[in-house]
PDB file of N, CA and C in Angstrom:
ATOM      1  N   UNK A   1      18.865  45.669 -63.226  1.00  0.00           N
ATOM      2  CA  UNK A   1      19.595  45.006 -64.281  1.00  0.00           C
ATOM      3  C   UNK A   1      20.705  44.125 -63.722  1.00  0.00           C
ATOM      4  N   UNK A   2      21.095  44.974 -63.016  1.00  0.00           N
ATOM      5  CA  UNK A   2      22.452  44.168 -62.309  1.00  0.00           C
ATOM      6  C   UNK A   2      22.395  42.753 -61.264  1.00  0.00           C
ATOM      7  N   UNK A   3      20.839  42.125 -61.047  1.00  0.00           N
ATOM      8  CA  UNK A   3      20.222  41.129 -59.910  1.00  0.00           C
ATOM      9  C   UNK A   3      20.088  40.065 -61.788  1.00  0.00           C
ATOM     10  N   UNK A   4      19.366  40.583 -62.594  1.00  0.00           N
ATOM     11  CA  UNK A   4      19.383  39.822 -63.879  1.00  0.00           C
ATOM     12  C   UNK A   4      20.528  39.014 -63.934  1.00  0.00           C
ATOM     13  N   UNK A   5      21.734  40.111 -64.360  1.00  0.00           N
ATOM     14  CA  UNK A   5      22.581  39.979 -64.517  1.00  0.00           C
ATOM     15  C   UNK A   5      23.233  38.511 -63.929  1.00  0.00           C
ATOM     16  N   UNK A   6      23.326  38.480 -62.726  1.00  0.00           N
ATOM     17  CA  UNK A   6      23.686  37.689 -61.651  1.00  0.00           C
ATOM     18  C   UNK A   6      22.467  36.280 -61.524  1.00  0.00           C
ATOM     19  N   UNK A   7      21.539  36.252 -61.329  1.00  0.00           N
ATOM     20  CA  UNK A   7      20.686  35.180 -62.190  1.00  0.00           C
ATOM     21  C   UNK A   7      20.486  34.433 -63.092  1.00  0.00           C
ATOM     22  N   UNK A   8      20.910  35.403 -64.254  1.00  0.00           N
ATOM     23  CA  UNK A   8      21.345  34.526 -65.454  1.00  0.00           C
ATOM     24  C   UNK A   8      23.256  33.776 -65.513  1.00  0.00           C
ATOM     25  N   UNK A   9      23.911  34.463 -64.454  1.00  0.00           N
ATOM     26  CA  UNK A   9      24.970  34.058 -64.196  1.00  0.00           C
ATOM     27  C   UNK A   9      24.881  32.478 -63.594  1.00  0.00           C
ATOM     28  N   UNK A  10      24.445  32.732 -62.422  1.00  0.00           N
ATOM     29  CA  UNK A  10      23.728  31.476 -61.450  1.00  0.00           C
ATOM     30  C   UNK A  10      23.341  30.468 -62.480  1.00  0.00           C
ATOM     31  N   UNK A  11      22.608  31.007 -63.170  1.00  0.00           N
ATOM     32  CA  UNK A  11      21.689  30.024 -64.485  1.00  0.00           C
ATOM     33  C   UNK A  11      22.880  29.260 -64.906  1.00  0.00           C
ATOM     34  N   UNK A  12      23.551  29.832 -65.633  1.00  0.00           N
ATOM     35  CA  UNK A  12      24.683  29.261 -66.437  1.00  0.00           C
ATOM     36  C   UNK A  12      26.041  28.604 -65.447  1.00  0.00           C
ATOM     37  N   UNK A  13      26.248  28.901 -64.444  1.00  0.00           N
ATOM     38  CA  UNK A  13      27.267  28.249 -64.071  1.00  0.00           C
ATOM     39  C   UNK A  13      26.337  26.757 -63.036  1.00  0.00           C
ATOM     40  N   UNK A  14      24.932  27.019 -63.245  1.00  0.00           N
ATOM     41  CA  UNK A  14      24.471  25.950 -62.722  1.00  0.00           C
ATOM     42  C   UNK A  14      24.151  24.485 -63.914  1.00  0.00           C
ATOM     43  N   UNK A  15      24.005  25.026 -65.156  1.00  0.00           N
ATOM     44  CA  UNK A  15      23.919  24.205 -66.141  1.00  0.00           C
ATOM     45  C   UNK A  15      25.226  23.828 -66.519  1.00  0.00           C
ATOM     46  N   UNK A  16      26.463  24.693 -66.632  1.00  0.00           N
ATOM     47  CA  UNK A  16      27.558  24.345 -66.806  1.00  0.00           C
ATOM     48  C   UNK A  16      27.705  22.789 -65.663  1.00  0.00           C
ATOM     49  N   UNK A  17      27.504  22.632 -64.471  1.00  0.00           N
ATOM     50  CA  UNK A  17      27.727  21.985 -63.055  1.00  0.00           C
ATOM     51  C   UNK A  17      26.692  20.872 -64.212  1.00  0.00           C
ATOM     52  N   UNK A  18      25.837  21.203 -64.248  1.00  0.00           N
ATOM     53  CA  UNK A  18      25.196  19.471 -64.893  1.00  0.00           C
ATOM     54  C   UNK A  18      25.574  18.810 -66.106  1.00  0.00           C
ATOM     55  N   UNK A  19      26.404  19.682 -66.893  1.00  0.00           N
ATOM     56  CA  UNK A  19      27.049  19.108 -68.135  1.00  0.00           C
ATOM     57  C   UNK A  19      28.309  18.507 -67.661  1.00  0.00           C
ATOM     58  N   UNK A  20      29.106  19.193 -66.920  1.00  0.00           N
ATOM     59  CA  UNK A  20      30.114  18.444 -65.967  1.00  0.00           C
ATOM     60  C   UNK A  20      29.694  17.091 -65.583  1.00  0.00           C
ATOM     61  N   UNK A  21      28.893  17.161 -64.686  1.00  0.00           N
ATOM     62  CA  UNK A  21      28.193  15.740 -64.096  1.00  0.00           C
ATOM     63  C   UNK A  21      28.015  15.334 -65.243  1.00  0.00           C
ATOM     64  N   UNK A  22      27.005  14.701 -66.140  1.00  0.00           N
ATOM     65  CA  UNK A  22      26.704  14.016 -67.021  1.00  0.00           C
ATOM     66  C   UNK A  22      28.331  13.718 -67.997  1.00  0.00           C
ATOM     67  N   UNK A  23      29.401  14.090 -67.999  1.00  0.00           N
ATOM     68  CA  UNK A  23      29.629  14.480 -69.237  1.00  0.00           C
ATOM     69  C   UNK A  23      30.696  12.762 -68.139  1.00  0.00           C
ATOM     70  N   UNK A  24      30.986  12.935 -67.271  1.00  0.00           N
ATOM     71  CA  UNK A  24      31.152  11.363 -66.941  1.00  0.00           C
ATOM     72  C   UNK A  24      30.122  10.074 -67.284  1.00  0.00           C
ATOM     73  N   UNK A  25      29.330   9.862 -67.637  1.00  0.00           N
ATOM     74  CA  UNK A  25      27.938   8.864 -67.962  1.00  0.00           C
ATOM     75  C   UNK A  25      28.617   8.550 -69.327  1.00  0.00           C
ATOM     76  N   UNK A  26      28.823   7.496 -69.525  1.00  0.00           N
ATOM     77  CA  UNK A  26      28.775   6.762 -71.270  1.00  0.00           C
ATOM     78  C   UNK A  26      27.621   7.100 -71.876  1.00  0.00           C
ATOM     79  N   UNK A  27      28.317   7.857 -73.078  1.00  0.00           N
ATOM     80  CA  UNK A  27      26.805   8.133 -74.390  1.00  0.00           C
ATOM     81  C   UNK A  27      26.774   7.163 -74.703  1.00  0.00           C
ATOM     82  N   UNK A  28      25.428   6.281 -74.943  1.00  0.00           N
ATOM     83  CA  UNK A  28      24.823   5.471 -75.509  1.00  0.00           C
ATOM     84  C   UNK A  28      24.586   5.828 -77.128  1.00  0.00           C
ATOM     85  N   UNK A  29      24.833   5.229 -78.190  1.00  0.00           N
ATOM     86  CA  UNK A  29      24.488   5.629 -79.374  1.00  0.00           C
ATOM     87  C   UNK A  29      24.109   4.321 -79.600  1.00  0.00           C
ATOM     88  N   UNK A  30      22.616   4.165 -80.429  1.00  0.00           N
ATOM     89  CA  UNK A  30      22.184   3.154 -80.991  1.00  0.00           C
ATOM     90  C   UNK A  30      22.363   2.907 -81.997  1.00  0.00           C
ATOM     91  N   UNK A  31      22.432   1.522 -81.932  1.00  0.00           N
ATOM     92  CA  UNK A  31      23.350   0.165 -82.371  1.00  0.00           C
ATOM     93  C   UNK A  31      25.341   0.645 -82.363  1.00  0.00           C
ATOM     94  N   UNK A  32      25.963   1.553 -81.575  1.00  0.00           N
ATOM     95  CA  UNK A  32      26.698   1.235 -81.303  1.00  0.00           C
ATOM     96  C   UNK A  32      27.417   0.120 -80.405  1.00  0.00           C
ATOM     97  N   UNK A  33      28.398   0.643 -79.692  1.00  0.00           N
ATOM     98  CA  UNK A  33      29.087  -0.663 -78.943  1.00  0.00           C
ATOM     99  C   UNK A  33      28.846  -0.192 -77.696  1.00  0.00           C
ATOM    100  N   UNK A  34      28.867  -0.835 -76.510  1.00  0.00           N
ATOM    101  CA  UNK A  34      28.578   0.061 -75.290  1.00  0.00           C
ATOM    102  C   UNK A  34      29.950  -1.165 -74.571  1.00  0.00           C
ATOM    103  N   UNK A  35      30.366  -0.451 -73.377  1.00  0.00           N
ATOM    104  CA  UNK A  35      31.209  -1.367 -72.450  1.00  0.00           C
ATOM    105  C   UNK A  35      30.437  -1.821 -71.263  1.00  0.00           C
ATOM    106  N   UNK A  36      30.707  -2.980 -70.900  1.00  0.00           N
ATOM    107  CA  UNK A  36      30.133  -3.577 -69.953  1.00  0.00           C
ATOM    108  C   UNK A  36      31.621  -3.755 -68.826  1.00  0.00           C
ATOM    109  N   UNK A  37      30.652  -3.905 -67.216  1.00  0.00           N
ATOM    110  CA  UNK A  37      31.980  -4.198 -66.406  1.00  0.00           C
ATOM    111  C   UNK A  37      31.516  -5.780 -66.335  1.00  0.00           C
ATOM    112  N   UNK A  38      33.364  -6.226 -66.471  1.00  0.00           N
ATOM    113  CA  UNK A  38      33.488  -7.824 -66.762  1.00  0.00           C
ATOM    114  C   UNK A  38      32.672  -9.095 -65.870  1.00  0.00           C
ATOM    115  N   UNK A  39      32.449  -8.386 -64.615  1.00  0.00           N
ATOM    116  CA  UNK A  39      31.814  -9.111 -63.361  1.00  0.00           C
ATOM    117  C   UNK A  39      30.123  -8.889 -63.341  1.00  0.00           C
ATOM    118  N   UNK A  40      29.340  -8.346 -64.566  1.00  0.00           N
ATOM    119  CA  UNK A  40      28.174  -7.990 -64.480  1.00  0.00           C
ATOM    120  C   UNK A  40      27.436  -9.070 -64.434  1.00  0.00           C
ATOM    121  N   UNK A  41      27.655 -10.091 -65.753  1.00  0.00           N
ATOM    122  CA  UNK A  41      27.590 -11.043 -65.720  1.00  0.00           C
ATOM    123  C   UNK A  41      28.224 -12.243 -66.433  1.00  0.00           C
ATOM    124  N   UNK A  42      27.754 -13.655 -65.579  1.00  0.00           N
ATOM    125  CA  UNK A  42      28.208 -15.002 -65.973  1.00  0.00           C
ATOM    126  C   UNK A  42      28.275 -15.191 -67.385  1.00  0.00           C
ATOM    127  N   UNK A  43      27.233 -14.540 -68.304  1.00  0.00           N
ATOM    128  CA  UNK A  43      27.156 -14.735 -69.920  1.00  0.00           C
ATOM    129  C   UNK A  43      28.447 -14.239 -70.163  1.00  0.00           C
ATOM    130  N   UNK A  44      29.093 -13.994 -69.869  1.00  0.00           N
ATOM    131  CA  UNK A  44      30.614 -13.427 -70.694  1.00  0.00           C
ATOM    132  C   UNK A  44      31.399 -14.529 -70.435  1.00  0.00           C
ATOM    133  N   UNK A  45      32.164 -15.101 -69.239  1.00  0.00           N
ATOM    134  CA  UNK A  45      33.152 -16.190 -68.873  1.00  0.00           C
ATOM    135  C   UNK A  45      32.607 -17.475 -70.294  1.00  0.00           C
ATOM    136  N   UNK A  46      30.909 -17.904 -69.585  1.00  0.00           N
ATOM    137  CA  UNK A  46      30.576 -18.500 -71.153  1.00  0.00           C
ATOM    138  C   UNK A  46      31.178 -18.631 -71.832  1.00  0.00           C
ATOM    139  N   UNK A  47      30.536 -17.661 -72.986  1.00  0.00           N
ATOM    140  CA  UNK A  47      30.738 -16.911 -73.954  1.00  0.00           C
ATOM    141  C   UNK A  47      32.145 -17.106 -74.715  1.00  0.00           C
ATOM    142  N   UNK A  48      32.983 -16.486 -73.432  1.00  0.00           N
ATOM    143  CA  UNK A  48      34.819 -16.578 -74.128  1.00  0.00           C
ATOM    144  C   UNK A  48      35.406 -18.224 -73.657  1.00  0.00           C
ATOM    145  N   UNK A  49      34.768 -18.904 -72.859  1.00  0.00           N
ATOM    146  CA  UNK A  49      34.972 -20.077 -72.896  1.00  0.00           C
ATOM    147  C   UNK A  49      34.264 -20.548 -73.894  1.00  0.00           C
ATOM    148  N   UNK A  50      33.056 -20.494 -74.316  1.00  0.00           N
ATOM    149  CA  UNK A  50      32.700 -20.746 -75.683  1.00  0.00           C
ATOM    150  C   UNK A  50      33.575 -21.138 -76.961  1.00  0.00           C
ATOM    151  N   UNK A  51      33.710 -19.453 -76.695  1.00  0.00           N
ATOM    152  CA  UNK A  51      35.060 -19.346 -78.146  1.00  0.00           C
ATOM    153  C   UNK A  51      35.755 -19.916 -78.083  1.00  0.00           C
ATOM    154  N   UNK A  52      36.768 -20.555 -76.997  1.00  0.00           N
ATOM    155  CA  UNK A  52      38.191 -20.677 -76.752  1.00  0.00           C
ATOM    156  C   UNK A  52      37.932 -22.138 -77.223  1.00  0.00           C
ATOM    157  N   UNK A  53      36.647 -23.310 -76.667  1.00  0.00           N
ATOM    158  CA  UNK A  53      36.549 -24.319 -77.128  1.00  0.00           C
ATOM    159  C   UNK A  53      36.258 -24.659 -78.430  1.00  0.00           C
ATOM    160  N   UNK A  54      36.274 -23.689 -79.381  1.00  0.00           N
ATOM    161  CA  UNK A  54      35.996 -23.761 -81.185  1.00  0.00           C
ATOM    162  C   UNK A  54      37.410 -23.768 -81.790  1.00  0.00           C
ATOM    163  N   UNK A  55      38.523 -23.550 -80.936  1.00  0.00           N
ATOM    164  CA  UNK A  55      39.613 -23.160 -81.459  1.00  0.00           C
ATOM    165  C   UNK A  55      40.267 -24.633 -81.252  1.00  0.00           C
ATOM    166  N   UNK A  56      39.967 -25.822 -81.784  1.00  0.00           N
ATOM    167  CA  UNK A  56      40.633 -26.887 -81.492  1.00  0.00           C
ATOM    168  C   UNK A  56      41.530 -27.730 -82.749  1.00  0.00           C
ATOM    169  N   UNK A  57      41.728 -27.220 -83.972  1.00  0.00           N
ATOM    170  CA  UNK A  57      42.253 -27.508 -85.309  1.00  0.00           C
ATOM    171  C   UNK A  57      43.852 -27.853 -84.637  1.00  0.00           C
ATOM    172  N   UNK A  58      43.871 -28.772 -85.534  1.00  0.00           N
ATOM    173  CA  UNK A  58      45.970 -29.251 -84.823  1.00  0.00           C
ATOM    174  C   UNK A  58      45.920 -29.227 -83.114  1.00  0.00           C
ATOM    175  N   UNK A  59      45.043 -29.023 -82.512  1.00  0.00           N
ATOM    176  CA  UNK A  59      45.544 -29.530 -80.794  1.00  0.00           C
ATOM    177  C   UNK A  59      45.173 -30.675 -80.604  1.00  0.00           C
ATOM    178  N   UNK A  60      46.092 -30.590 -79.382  1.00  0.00           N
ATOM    179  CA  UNK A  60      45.573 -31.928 -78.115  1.00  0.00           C
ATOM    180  C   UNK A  60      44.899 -31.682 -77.378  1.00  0.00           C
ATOM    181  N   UNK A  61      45.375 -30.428 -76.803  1.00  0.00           N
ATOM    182  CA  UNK A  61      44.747 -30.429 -75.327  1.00  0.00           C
ATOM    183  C   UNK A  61      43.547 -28.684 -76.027  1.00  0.00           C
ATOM    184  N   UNK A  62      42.653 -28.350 -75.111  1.00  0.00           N
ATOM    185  CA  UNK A  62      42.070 -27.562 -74.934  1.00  0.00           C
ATOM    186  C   UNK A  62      42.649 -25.897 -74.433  1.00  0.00           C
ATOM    187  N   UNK A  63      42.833 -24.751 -74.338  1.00  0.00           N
ATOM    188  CA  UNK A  63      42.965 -23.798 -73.956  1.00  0.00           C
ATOM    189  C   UNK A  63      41.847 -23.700 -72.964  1.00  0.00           C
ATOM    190  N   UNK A  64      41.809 -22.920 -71.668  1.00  0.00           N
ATOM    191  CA  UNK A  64      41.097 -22.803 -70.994  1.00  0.00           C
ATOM    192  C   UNK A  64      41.095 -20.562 -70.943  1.00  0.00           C
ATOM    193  N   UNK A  65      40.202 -20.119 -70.103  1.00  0.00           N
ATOM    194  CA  UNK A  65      40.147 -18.744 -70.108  1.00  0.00           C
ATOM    195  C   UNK A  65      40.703 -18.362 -69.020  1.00  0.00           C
ATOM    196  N   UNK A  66      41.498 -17.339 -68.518  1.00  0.00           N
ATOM    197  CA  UNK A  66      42.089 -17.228 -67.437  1.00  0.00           C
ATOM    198  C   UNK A  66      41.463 -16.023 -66.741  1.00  0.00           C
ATOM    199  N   UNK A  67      41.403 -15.084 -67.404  1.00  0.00           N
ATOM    200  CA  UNK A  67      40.793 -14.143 -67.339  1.00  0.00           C
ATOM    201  C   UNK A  67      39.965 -13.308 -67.982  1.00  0.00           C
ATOM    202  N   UNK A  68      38.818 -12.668 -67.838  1.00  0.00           N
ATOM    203  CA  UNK A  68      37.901 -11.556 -69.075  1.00  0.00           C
ATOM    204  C   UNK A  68      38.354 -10.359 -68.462  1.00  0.00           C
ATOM    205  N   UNK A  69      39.305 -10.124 -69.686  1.00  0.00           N
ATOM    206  CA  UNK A  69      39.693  -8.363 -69.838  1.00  0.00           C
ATOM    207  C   UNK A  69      38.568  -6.832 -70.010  1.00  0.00           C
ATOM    208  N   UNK A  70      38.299  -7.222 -71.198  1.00  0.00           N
ATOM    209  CA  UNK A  70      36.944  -6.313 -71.895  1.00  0.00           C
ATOM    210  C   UNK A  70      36.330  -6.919 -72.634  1.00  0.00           C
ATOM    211  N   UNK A  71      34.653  -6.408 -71.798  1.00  0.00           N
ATOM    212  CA  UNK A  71      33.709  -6.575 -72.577  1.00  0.00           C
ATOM    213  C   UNK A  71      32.624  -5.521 -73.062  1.00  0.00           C
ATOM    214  N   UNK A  72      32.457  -6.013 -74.523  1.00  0.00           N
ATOM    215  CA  UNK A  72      31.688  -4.504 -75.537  1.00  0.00           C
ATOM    216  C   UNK A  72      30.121  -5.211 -75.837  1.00  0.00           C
ATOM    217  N   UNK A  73      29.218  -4.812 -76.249  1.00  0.00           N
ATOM    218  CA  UNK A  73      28.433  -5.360 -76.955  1.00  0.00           C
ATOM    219  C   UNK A  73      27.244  -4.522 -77.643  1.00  0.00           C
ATOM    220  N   UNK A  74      27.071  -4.850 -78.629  1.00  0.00           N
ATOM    221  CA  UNK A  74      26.587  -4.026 -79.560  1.00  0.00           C
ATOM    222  C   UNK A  74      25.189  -4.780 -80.379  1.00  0.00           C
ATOM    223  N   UNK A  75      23.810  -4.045 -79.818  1.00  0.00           N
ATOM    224  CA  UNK A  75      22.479  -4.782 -80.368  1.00  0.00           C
ATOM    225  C   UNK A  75      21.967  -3.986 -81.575  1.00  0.00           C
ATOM    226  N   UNK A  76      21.880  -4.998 -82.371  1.00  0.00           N
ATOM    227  CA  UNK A  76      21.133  -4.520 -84.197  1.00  0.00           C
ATOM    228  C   UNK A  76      19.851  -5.338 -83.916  1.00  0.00           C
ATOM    229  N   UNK A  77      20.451  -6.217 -84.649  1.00  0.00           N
ATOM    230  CA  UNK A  77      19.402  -7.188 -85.058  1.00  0.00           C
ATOM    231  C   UNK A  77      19.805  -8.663 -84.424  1.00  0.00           C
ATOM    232  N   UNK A  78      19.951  -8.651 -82.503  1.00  0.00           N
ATOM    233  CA  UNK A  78      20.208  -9.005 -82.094  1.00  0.00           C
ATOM    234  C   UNK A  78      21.527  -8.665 -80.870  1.00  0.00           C
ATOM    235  N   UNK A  79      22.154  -9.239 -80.283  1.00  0.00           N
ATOM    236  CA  UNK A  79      22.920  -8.840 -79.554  1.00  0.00           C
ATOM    237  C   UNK A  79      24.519  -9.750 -79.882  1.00  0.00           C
ATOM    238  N   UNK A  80      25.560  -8.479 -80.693  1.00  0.00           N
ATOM    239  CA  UNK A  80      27.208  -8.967 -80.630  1.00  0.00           C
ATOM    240  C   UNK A  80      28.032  -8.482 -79.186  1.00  0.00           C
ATOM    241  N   UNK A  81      28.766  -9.459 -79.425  1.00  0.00           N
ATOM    242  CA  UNK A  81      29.473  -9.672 -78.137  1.00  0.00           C
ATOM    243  C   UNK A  81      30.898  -9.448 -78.552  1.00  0.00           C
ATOM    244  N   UNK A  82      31.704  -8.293 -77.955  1.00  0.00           N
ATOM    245  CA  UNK A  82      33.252  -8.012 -78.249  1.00  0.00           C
ATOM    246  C   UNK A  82      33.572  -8.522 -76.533  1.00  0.00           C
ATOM    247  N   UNK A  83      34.194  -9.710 -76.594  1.00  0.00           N
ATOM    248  CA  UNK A  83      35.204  -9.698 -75.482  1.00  0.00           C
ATOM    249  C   UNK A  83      36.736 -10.194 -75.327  1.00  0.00           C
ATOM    250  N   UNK A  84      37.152  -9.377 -74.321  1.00  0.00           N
ATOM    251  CA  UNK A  84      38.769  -9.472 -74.946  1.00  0.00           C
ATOM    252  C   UNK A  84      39.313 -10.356 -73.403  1.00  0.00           C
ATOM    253  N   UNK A  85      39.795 -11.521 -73.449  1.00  0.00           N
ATOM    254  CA  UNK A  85      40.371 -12.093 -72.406  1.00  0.00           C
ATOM    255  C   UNK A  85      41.744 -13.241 -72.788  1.00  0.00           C
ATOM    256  N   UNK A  86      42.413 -13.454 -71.448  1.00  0.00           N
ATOM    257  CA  UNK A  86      43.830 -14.199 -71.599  1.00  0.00           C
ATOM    258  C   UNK A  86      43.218 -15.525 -71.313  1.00  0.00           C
ATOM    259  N   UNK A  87      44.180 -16.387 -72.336  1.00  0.00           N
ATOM    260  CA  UNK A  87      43.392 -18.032 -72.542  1.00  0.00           C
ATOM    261  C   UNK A  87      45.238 -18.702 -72.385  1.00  0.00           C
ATOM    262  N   UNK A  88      44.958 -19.954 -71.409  1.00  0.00           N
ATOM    263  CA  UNK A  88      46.683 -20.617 -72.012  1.00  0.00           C
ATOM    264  C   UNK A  88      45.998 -22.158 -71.939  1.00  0.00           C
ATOM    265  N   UNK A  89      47.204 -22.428 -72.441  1.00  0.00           N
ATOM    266  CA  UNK A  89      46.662 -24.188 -72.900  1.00  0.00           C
ATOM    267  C   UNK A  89      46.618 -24.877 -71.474  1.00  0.00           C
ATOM    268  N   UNK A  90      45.289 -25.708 -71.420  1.00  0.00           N
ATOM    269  CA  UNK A  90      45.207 -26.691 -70.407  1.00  0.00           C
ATOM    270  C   UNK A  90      45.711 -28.087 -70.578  1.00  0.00           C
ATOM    271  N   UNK A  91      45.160 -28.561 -69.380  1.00  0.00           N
ATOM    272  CA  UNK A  91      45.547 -29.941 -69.650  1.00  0.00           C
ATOM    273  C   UNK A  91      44.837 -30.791 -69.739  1.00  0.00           C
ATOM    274  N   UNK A  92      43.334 -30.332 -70.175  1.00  0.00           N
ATOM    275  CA  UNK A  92      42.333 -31.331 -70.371  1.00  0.00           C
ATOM    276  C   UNK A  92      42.597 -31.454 -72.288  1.00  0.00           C
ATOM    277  N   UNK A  93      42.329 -33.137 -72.094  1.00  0.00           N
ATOM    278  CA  UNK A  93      42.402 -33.446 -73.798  1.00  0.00           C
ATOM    279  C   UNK A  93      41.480 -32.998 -74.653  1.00  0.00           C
ATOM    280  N   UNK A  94      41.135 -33.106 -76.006  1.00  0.00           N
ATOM    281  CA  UNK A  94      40.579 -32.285 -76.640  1.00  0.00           C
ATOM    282  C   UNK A  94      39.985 -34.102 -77.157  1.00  0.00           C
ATOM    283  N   UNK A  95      38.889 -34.678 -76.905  1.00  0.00           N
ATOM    284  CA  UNK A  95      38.370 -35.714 -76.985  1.00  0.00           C
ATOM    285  C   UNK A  95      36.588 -35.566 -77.725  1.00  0.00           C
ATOM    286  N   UNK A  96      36.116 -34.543 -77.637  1.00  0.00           N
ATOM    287  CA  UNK A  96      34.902 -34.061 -78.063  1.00  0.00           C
ATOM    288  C   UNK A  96      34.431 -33.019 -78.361  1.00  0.00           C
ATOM    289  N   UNK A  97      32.766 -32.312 -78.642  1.00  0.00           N
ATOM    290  CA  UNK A  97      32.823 -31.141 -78.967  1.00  0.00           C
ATOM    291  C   UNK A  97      32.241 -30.288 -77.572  1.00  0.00           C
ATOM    292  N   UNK A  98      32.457 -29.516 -77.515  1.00  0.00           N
ATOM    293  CA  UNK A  98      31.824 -28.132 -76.286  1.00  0.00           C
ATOM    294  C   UNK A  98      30.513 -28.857 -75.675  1.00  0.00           C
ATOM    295  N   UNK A  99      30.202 -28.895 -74.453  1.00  0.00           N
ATOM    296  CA  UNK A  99      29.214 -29.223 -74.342  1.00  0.00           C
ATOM    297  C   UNK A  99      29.155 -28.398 -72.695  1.00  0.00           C
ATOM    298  N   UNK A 100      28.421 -27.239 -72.318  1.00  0.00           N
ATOM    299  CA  UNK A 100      28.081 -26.170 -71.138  1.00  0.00           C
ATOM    300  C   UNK A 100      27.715 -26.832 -70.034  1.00  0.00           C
ATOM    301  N   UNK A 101      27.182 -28.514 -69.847  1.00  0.00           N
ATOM    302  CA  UNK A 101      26.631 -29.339 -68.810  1.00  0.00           C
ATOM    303  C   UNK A 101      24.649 -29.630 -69.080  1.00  0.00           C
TER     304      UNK A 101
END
């Protein structure tokens, strides 16, 4: 009884050890938001340069992106994009609309 005992001990402090491990891993829940690291990829700089060039009402000049802080994104019925980055005004004029090259 007492080798049981100690087996089923083993058992459990060995499953305990893999819930530990895992319990660092991001749960994925579908169609939630998941985090991405900012350097994964180029579609993000885009993206928030994208945005930053829609924001042109009452300017002159353009805002440029300085940096991408956080990025989230969350697929339904398609793929949304949460990204959070620092933008300051440039010095290129605001003469046309967005155009990527």
């Amino acid at each position: 009884m007492a080798s049981s005992t100690v087996v089923l001990y083993g058992i459990a402090v060995a499953a305990l050890a893999v819930v530990a491990c895992n319990a660092e891993e991001e749960i994925v829940v579908p169609g939630g938001w998941q985090k991405h690291n900012v350097a994964d990829n180029a579609i993000y700089d885009e993206l928030a340069h994208f945005a930053v060039s829609k924001q042109v009402a009452n300017r002159e000049f353009f805002d440029t992106v300085l940096e991408i802080v956080d990025v989230e994104s969350q697929t339904v019925a398609g793929t949304n994009y949460r990204i959070k980055f620092k933008a300051t005004e440039s010095t290129c004029p605001i003469t046309g609309a967005y155009d990527n090259g």
